[in-house]
C-alpha atoms as a PDB file:
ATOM      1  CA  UNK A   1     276.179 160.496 136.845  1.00  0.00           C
ATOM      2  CA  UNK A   2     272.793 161.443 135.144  1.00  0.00           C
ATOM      3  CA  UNK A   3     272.472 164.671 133.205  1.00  0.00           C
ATOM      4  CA  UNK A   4     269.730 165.668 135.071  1.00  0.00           C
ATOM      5  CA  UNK A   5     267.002 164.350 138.234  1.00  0.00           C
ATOM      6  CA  UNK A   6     264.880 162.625 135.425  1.00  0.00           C
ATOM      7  CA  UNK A   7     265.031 159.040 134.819  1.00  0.00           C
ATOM      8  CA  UNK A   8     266.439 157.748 131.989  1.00  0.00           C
ATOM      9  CA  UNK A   9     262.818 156.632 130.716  1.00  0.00           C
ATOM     10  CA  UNK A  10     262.155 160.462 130.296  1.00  0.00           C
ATOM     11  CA  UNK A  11     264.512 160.997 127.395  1.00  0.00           C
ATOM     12  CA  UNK A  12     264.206 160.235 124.271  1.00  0.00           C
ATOM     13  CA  UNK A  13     267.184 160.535 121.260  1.00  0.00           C
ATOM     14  CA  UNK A  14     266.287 162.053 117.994  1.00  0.00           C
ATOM     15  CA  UNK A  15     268.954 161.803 115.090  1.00  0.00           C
ATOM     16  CA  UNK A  16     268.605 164.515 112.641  1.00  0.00           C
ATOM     17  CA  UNK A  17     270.893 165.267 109.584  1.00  0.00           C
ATOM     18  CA  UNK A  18     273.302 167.933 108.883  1.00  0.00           C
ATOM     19  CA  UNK A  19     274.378 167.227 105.505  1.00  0.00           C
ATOM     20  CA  UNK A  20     274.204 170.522 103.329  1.00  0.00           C
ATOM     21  CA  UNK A  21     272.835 169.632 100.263  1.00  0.00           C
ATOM     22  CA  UNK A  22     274.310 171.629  97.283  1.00  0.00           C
ATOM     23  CA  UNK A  23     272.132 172.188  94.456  1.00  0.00           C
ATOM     24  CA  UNK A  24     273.157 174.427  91.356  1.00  0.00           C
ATOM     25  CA  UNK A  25     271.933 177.657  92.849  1.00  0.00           C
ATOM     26  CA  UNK A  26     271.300 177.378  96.323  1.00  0.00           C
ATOM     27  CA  UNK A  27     272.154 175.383  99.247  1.00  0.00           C
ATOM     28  CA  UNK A  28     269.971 174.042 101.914  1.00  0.00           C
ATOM     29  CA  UNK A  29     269.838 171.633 105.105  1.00  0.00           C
ATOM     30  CA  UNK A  30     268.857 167.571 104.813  1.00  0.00           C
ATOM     31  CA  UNK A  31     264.901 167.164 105.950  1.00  0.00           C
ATOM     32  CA  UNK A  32     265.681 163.805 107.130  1.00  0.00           C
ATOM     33  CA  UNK A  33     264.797 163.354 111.259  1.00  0.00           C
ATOM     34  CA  UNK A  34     265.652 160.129 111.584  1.00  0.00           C
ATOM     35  CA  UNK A  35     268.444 157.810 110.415  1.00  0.00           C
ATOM     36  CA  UNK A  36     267.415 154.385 109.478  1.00  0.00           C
ATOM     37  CA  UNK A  37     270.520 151.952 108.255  1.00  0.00           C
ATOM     38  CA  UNK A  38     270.620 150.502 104.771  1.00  0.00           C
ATOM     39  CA  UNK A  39     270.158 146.935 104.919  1.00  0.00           C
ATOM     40  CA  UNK A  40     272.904 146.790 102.188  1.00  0.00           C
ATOM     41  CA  UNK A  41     275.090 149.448 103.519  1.00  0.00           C
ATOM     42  CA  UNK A  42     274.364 149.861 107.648  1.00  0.00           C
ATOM     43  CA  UNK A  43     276.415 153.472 107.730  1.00  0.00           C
ATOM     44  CA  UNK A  44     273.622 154.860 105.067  1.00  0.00           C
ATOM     45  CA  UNK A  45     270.881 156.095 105.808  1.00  0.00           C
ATOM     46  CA  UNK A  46     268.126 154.639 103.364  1.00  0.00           C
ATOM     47  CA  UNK A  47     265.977 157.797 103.808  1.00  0.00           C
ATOM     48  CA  UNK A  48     267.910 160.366 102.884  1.00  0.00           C
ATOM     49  CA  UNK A  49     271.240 158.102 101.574  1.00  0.00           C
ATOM     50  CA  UNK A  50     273.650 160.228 103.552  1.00  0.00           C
ATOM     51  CA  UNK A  51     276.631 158.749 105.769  1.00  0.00           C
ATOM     52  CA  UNK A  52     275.683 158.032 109.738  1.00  0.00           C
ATOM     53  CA  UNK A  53     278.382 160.294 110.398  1.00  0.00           C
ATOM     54  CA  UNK A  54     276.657 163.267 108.838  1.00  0.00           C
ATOM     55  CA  UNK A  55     273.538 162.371 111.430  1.00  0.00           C
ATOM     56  CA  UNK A  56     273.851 164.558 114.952  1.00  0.00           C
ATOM     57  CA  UNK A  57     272.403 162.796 117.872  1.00  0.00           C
ATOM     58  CA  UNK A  58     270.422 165.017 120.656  1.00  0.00           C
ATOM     59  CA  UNK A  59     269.338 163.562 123.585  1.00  0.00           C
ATOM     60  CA  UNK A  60     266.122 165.596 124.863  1.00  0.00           C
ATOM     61  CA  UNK A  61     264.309 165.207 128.706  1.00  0.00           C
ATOM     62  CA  UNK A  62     260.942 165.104 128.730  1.00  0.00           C
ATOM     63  CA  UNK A  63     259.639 164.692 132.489  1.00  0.00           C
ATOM     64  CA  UNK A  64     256.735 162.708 132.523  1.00  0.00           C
ATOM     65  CA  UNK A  65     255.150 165.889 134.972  1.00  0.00           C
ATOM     66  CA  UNK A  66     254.863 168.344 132.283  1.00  0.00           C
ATOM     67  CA  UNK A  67     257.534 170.435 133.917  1.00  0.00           C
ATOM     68  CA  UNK A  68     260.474 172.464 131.792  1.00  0.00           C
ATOM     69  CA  UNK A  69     263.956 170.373 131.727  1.00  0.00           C
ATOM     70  CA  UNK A  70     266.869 171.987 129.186  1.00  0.00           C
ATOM     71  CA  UNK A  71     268.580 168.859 129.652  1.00  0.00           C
ATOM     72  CA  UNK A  72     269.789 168.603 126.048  1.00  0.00           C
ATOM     73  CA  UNK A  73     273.164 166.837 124.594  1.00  0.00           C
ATOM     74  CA  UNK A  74     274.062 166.906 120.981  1.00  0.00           C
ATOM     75  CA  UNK A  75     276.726 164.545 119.495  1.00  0.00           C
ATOM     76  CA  UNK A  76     277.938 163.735 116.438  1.00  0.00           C
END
């Protein structure tokens, strides 16, 4: 069962991470939008060297009409 009427072709996955990085007086959220594996270690991400698992997945429709779909799933 598809999440919405929009072919598969019409969405597109971002990863983006939510590691909190910790830094002597403040904290603040990863910049990193994409994960790209480590050649060395696949489950690190060589941009930003945080785990895969700290990486949320969102699946976003984007109908090739121009209409408005909130079809949106996050998973970690």
């Amino acid at each position: 069962m598809s999440c919405c009427a929009h072919t598969p072709a019409e969405h597109y996955v971002i990863q983006t991470c939510d590691q909190v990085i910790h830094y002597p007086s403040e904290d603040y959220p990863c910049l990193c939008s994409s994960f790209e594996p480590s050649p060395v270690e696949p489950e690190v991400c060589v941009l930003c060297e945080h785990a895969l698992s700290r990486h949320s997945v969102t699946r976003i429709c984007r109908p090739a009409s121009g209409d408005f779909c909130g079809c949106r799933r996050v998973s970690a």
